[in-house]
PDB file of N, CA and C in Angstrom:
ATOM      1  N   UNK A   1      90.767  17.661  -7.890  1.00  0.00           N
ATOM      2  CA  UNK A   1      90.392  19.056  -7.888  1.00  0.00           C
ATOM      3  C   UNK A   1      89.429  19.283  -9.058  1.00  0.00           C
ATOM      4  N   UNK A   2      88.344  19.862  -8.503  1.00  0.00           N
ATOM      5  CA  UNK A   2      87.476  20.517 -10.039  1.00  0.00           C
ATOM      6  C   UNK A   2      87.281  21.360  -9.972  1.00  0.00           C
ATOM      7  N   UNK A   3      86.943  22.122 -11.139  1.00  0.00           N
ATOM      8  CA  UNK A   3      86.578  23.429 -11.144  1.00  0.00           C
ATOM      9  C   UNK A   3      85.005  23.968 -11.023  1.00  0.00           C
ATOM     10  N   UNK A   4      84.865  24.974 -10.275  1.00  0.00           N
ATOM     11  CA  UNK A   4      83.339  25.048  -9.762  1.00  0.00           C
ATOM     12  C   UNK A   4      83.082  26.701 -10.747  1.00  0.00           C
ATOM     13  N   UNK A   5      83.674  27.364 -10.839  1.00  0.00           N
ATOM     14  CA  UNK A   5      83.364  28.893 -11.458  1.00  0.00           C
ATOM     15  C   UNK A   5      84.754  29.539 -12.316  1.00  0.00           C
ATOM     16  N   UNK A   6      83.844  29.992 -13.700  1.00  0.00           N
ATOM     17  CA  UNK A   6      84.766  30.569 -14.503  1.00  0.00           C
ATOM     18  C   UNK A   6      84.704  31.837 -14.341  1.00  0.00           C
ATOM     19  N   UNK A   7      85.985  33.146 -13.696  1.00  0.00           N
ATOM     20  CA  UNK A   7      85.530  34.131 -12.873  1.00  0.00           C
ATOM     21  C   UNK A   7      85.627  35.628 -14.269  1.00  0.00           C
ATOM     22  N   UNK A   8      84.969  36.785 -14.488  1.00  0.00           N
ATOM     23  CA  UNK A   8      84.992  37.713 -15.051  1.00  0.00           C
ATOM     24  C   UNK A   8      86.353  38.006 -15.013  1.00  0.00           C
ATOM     25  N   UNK A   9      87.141  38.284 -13.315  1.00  0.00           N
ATOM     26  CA  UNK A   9      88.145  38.556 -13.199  1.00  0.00           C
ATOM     27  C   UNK A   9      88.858  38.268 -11.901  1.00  0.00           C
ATOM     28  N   UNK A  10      89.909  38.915 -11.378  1.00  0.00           N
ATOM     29  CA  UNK A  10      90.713  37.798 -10.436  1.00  0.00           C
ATOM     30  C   UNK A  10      89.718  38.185  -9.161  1.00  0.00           C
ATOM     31  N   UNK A  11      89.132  39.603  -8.516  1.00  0.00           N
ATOM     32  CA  UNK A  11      88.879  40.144  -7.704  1.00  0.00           C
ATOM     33  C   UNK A  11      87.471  39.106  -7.489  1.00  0.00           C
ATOM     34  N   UNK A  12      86.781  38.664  -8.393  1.00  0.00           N
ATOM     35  CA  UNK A  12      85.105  37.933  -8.316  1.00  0.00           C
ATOM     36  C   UNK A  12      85.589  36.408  -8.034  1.00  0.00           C
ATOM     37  N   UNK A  13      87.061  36.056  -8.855  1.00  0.00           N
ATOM     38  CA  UNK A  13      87.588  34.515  -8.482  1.00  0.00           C
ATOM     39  C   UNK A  13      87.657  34.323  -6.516  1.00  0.00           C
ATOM     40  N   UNK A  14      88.397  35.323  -6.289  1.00  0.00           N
ATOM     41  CA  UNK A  14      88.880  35.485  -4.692  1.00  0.00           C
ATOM     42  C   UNK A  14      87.324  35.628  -4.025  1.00  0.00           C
ATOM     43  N   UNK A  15      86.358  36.662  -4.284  1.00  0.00           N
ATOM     44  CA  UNK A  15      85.586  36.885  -3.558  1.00  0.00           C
ATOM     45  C   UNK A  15      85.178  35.236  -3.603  1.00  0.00           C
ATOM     46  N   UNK A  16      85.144  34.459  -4.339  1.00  0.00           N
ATOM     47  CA  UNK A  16      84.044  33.295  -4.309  1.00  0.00           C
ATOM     48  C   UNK A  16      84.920  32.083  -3.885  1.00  0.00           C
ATOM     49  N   UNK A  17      86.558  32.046  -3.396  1.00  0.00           N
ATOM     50  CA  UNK A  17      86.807  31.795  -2.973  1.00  0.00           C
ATOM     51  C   UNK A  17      86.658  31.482  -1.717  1.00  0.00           C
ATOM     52  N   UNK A  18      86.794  32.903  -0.988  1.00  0.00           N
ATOM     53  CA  UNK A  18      86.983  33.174   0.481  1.00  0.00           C
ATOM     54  C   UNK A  18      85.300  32.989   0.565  1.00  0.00           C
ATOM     55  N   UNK A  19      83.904  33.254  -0.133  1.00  0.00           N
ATOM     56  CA  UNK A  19      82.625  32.411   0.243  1.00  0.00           C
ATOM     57  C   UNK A  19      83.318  31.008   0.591  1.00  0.00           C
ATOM     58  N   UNK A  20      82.968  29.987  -0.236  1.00  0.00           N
ATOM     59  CA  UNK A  20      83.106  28.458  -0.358  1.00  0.00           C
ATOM     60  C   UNK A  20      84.253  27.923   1.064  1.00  0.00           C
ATOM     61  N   UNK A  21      84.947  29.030   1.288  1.00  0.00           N
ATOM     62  CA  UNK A  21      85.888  28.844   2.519  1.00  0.00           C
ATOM     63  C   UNK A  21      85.497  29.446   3.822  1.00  0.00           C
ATOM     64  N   UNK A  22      84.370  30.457   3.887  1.00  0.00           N
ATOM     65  CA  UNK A  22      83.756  30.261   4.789  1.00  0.00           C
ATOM     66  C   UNK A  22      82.725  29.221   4.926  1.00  0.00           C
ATOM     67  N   UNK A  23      82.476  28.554   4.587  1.00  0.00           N
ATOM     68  CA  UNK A  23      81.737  27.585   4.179  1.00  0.00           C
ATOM     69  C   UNK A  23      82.111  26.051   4.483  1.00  0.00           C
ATOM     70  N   UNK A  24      83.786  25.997   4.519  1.00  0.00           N
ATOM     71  CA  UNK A  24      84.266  25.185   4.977  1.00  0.00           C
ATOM     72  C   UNK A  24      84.870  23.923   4.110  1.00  0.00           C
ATOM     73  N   UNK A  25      84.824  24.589   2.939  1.00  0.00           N
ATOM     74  CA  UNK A  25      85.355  24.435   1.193  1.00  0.00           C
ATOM     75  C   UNK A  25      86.450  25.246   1.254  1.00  0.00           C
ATOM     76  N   UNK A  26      87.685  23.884   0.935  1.00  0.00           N
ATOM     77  CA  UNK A  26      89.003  24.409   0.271  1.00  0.00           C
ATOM     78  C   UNK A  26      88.992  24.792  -0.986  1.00  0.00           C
ATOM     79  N   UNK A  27      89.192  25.722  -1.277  1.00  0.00           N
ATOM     80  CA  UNK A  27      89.170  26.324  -2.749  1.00  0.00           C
ATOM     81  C   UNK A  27      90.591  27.006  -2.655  1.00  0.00           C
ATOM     82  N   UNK A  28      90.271  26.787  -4.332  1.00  0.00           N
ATOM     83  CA  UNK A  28      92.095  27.899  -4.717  1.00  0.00           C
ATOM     84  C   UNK A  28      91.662  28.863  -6.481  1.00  0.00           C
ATOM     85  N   UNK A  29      92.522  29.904  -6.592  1.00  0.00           N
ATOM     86  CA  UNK A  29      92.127  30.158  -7.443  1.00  0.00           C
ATOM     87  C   UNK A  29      93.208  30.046  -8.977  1.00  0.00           C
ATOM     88  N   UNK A  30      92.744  29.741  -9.724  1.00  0.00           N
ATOM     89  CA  UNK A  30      93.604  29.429 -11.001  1.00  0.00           C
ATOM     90  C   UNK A  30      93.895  30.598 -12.425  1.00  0.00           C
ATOM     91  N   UNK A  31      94.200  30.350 -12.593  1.00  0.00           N
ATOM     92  CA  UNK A  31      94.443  31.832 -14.402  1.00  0.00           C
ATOM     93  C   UNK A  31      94.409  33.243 -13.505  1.00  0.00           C
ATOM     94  N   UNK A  32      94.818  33.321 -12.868  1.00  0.00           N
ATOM     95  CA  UNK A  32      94.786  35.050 -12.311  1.00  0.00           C
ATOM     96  C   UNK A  32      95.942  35.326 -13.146  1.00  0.00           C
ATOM     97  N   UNK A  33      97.325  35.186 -13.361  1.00  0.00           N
ATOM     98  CA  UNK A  33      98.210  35.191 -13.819  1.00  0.00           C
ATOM     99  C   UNK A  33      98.037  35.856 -15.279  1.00  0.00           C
ATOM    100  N   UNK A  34      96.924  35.344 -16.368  1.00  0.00           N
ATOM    101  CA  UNK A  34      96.904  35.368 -17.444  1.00  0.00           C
ATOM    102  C   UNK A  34      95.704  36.503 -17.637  1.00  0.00           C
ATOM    103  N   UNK A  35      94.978  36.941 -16.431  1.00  0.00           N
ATOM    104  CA  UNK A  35      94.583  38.295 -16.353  1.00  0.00           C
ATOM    105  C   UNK A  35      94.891  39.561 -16.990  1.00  0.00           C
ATOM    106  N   UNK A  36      96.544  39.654 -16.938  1.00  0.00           N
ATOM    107  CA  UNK A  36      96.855  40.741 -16.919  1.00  0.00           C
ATOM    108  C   UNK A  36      97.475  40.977 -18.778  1.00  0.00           C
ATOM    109  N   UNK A  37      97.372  39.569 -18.939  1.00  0.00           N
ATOM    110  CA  UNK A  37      97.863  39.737 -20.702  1.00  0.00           C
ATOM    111  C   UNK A  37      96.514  39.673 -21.360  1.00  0.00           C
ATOM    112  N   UNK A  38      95.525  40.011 -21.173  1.00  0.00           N
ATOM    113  CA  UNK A  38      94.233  40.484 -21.808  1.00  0.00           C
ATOM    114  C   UNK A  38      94.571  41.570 -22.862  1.00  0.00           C
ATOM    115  N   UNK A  39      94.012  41.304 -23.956  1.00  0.00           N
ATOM    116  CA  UNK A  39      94.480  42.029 -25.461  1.00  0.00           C
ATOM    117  C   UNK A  39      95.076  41.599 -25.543  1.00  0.00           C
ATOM    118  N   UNK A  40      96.183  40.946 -25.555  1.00  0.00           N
ATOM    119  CA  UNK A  40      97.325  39.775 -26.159  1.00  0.00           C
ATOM    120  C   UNK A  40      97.130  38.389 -26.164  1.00  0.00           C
ATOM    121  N   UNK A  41      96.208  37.688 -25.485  1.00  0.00           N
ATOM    122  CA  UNK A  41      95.813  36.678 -25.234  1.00  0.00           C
ATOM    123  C   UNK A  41      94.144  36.604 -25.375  1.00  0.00           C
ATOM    124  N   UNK A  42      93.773  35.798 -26.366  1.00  0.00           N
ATOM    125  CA  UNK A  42      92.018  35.683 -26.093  1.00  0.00           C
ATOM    126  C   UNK A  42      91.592  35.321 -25.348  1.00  0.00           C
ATOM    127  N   UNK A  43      90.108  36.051 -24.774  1.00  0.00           N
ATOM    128  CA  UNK A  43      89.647  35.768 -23.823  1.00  0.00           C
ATOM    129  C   UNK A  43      88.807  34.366 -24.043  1.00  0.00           C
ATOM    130  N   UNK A  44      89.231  33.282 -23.329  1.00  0.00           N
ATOM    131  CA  UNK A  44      88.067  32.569 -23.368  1.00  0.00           C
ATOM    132  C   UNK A  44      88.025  31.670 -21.875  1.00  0.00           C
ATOM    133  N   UNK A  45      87.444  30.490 -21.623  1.00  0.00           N
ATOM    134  CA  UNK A  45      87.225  30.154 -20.183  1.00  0.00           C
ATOM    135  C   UNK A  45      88.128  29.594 -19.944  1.00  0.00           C
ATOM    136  N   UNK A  46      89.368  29.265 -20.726  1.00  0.00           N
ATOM    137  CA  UNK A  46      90.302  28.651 -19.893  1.00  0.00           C
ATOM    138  C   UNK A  46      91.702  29.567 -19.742  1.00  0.00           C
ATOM    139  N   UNK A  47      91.275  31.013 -20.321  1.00  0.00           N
ATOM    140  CA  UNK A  47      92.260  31.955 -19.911  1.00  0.00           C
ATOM    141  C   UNK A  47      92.131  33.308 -18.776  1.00  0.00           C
ATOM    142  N   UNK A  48      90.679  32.770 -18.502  1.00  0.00           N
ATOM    143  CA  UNK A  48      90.165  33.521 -17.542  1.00  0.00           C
ATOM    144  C   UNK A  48      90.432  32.992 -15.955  1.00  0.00           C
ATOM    145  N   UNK A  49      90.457  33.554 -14.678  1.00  0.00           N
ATOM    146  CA  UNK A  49      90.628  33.244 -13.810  1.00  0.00           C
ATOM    147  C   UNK A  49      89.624  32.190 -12.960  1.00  0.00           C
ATOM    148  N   UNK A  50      89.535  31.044 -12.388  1.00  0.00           N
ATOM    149  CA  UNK A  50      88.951  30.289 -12.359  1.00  0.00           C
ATOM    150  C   UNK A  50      88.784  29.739 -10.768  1.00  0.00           C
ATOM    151  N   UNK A  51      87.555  29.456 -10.009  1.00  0.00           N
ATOM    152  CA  UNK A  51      87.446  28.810  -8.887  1.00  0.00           C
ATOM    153  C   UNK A  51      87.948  27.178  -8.874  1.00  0.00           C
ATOM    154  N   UNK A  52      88.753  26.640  -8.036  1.00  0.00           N
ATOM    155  CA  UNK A  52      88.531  25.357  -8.036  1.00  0.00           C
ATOM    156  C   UNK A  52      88.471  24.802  -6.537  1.00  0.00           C
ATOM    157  N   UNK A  53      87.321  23.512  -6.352  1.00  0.00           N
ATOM    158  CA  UNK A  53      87.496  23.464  -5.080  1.00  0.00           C
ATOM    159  C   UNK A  53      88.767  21.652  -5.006  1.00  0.00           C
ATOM    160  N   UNK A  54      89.170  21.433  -3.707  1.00  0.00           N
ATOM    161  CA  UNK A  54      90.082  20.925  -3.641  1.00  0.00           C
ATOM    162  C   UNK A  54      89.616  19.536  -3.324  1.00  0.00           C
ATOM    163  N   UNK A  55      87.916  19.403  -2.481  1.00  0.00           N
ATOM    164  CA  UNK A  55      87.644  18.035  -2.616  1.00  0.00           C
ATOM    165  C   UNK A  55      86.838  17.766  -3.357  1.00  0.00           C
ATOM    166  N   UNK A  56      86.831  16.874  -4.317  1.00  0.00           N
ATOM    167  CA  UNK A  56      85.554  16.823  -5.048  1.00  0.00           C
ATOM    168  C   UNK A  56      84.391  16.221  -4.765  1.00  0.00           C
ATOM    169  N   UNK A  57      83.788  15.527  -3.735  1.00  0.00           N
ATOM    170  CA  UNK A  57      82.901  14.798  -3.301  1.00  0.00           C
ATOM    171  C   UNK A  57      82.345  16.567  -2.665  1.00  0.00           C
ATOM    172  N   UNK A  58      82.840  17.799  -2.775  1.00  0.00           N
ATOM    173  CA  UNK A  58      81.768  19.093  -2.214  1.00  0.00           C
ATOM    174  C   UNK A  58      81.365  19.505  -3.492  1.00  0.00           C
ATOM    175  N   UNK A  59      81.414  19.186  -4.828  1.00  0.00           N
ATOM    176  CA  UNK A  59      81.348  19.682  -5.919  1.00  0.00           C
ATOM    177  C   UNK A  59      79.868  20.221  -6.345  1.00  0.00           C
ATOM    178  N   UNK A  60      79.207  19.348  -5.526  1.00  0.00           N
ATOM    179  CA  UNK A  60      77.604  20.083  -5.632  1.00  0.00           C
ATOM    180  C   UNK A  60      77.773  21.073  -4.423  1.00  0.00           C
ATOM    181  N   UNK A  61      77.764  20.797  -3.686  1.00  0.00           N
ATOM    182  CA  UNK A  61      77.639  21.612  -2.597  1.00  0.00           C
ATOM    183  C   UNK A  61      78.148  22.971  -2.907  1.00  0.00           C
ATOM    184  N   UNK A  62      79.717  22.909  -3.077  1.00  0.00           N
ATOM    185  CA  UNK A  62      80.239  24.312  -4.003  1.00  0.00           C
ATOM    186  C   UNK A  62      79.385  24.855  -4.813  1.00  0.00           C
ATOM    187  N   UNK A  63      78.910  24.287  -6.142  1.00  0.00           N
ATOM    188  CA  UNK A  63      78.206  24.880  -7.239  1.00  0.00           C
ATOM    189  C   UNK A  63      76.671  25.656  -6.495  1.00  0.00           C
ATOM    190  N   UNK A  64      75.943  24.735  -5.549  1.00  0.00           N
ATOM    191  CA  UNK A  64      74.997  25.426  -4.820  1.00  0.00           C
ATOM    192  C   UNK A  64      75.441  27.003  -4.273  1.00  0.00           C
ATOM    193  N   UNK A  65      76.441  26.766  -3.702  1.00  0.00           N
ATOM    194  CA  UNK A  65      76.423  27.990  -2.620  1.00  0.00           C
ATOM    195  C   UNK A  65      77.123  29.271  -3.751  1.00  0.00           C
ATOM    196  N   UNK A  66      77.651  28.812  -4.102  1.00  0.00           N
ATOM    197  CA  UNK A  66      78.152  29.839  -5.665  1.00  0.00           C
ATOM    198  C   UNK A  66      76.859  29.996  -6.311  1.00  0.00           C
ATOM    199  N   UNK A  67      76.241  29.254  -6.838  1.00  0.00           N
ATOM    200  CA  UNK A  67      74.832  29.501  -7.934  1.00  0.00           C
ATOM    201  C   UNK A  67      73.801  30.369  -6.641  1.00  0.00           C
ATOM    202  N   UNK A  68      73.703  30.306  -5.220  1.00  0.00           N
ATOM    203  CA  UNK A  68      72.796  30.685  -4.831  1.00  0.00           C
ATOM    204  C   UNK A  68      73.840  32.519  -4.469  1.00  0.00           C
ATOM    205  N   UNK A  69      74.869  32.570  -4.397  1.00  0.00           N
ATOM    206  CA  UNK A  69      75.441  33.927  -4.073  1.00  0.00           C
ATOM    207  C   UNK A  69      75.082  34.818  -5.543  1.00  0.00           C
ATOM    208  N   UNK A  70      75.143  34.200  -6.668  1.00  0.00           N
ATOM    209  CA  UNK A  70      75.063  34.699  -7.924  1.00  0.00           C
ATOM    210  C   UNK A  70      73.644  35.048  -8.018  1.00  0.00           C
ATOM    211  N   UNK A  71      72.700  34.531  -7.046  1.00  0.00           N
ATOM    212  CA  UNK A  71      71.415  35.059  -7.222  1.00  0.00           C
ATOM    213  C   UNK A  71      71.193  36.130  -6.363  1.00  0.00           C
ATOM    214  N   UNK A  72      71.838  36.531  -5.660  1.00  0.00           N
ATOM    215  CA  UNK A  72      71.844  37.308  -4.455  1.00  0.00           C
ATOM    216  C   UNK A  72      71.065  37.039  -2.869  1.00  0.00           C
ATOM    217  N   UNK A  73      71.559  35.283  -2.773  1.00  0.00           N
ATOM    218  CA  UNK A  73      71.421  35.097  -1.746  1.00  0.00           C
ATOM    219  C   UNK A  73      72.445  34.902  -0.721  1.00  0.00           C
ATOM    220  N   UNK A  74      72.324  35.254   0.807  1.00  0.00           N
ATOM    221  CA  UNK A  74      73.323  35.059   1.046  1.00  0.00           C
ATOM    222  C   UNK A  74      73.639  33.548   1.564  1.00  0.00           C
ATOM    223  N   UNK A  75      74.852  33.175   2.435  1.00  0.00           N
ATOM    224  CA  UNK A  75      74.878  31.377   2.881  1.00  0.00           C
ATOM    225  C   UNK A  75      73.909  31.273   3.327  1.00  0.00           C
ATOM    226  N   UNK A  76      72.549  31.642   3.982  1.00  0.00           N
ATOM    227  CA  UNK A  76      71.415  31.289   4.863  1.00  0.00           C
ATOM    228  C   UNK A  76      70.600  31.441   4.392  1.00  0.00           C
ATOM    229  N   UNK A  77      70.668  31.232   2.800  1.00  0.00           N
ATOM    230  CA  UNK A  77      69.584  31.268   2.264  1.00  0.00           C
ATOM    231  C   UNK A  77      68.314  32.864   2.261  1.00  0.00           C
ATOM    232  N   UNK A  78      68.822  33.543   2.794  1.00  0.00           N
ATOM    233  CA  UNK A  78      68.138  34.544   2.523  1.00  0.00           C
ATOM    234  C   UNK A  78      68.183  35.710   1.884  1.00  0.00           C
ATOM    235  N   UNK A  79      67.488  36.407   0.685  1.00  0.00           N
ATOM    236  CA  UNK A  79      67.702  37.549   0.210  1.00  0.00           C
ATOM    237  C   UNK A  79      68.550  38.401   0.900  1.00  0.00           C
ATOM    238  N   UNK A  80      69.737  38.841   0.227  1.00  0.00           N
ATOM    239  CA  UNK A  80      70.199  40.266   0.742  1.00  0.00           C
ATOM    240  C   UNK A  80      69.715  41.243   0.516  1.00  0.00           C
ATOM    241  N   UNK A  81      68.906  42.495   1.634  1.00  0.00           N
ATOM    242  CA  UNK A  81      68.290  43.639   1.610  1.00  0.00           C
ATOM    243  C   UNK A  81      68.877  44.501   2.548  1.00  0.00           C
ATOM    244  N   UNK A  82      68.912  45.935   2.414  1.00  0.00           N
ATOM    245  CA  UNK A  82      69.166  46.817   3.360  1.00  0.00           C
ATOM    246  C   UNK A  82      68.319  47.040   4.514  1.00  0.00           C
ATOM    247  N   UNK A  83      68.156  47.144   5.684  1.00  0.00           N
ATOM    248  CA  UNK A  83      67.463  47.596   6.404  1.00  0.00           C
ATOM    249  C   UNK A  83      67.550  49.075   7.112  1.00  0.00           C
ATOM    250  N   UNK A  84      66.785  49.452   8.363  1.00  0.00           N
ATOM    251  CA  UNK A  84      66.753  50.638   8.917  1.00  0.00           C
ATOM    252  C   UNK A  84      66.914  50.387  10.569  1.00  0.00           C
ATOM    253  N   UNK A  85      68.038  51.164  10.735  1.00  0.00           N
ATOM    254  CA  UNK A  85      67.991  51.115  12.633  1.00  0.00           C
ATOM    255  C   UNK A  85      66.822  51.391  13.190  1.00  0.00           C
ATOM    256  N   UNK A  86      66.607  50.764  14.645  1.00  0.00           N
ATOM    257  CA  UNK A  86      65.072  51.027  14.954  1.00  0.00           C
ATOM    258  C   UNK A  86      65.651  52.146  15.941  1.00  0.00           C
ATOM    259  N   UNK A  87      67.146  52.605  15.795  1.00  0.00           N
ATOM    260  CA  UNK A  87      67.223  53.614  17.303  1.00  0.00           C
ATOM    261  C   UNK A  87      67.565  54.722  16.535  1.00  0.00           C
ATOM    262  N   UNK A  88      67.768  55.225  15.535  1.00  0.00           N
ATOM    263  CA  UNK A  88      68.183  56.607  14.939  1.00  0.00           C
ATOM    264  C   UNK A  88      67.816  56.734  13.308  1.00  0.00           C
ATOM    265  N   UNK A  89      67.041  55.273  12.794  1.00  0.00           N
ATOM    266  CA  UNK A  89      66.698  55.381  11.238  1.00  0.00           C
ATOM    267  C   UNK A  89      67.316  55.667  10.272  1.00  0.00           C
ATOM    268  N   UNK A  90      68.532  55.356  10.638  1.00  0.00           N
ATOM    269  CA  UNK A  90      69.893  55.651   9.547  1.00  0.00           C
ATOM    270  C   UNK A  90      69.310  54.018   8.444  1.00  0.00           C
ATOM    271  N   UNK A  91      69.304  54.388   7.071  1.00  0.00           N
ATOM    272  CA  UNK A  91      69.131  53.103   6.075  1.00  0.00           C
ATOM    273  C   UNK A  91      70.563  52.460   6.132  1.00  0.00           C
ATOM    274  N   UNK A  92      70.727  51.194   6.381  1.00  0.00           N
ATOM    275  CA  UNK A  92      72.232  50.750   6.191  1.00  0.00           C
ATOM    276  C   UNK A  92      72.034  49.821   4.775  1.00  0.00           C
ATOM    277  N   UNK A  93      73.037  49.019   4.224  1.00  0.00           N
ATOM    278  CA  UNK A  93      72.962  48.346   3.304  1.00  0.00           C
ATOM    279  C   UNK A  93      73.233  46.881   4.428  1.00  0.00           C
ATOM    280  N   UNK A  94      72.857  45.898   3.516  1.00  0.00           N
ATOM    281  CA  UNK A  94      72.962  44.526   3.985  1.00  0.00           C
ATOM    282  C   UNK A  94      74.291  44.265   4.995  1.00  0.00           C
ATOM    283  N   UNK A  95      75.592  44.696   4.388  1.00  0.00           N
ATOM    284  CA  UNK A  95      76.475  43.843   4.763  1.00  0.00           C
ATOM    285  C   UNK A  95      77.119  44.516   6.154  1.00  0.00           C
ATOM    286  N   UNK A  96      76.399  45.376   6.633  1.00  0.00           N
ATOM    287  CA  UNK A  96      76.613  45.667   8.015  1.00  0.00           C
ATOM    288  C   UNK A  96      75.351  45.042   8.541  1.00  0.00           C
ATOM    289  N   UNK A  97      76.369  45.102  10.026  1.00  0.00           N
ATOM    290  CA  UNK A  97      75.417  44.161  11.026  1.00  0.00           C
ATOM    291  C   UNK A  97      75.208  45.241  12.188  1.00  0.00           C
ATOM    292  N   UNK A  98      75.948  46.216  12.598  1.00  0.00           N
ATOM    293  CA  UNK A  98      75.655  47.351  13.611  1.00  0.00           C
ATOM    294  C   UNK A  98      75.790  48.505  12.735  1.00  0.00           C
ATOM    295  N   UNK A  99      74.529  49.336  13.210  1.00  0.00           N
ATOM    296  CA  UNK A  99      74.784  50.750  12.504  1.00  0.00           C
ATOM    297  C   UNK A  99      76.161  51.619  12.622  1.00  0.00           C
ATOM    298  N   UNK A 100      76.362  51.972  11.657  1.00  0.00           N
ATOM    299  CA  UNK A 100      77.457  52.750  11.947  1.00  0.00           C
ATOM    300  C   UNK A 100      77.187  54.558  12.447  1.00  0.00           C
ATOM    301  N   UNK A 101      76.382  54.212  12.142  1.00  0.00           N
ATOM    302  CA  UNK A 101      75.421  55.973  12.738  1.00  0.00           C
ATOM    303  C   UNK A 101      75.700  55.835  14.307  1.00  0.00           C
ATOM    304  N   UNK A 102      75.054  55.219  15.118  1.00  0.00           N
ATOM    305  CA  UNK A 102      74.729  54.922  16.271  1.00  0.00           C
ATOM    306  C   UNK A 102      75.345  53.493  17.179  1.00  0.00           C
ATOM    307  N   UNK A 103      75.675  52.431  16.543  1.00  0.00           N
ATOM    308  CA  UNK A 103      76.071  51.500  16.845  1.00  0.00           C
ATOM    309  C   UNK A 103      75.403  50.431  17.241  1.00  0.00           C
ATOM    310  N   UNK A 104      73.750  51.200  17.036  1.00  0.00           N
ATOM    311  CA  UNK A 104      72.895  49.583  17.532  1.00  0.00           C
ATOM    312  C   UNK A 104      73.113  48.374  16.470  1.00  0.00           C
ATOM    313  N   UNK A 105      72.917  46.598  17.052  1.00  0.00           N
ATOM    314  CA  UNK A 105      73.066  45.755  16.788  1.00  0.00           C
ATOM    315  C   UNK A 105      71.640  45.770  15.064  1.00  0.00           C
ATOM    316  N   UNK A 106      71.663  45.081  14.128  1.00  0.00           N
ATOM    317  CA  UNK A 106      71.179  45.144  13.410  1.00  0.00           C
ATOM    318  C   UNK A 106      69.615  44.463  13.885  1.00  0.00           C
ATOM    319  N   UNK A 107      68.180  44.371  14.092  1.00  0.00           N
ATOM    320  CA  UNK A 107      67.362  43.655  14.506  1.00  0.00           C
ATOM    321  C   UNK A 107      67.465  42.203  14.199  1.00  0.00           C
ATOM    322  N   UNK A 108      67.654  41.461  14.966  1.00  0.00           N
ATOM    323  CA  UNK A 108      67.136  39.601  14.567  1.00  0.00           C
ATOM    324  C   UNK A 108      68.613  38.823  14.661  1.00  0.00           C
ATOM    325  N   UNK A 109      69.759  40.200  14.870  1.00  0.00           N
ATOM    326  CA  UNK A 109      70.753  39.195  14.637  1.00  0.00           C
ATOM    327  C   UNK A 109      71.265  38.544  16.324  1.00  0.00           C
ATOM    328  N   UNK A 110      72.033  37.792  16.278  1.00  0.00           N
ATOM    329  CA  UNK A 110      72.204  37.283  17.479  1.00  0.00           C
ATOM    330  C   UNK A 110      73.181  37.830  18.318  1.00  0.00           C
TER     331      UNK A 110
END
């Protein structure tokens, strides 16, 4: 097991979890526990909550898809941006795929 990301907090450990596991990377997350004694315990990277993935021969692969989400890309390599329905012009943000205004499909997706 190695560790791929040292997380701010438990909620950013999980989110980058459940990435790397859609992805098809076993990951688990570590120090969530020691979260909650913050001010009693110093903060440093090994008391903070932590990604680890479970095979290590994905260890690049992990660090890629983590280093490229931290840039704000998504798994396909492409910038996350908001777009605009072409049937009612409601602005949505990225992480919908059908408007919620109207219900059309987002353009380009499949």
């Amino acid at each position: 097991m190695k560790q791929v990301h040292v997380a701010r907090h438990p909620a950013e450990a999980h989110l980058l979890k459940g990435l790397l596991e859609s992805q098809g990377i076993e990951a688990v997350v570590r120090g969530e526990d020691l979260f909650g004694a913050r001010g009693e315990v110093p903060v440093t990277p090994e008391t903070c909550p932590s990604v680890w993935i479970v095979d290590d021969a994905l260890y690049e692969k992990a660090k890629s898809i983590i280093s490229a989400y931290l840039r704000g890309e998504t798994p396909g390599g492409t910038r996350s941006s908001s777009w605009r329905c072409p049937n009612c012009g409601e602005q949505l943000e990225p992480q919908f795929t059908d408007c919620w205004q109207c219900g059309t499909a987002r353009p380009g997706d499949p």
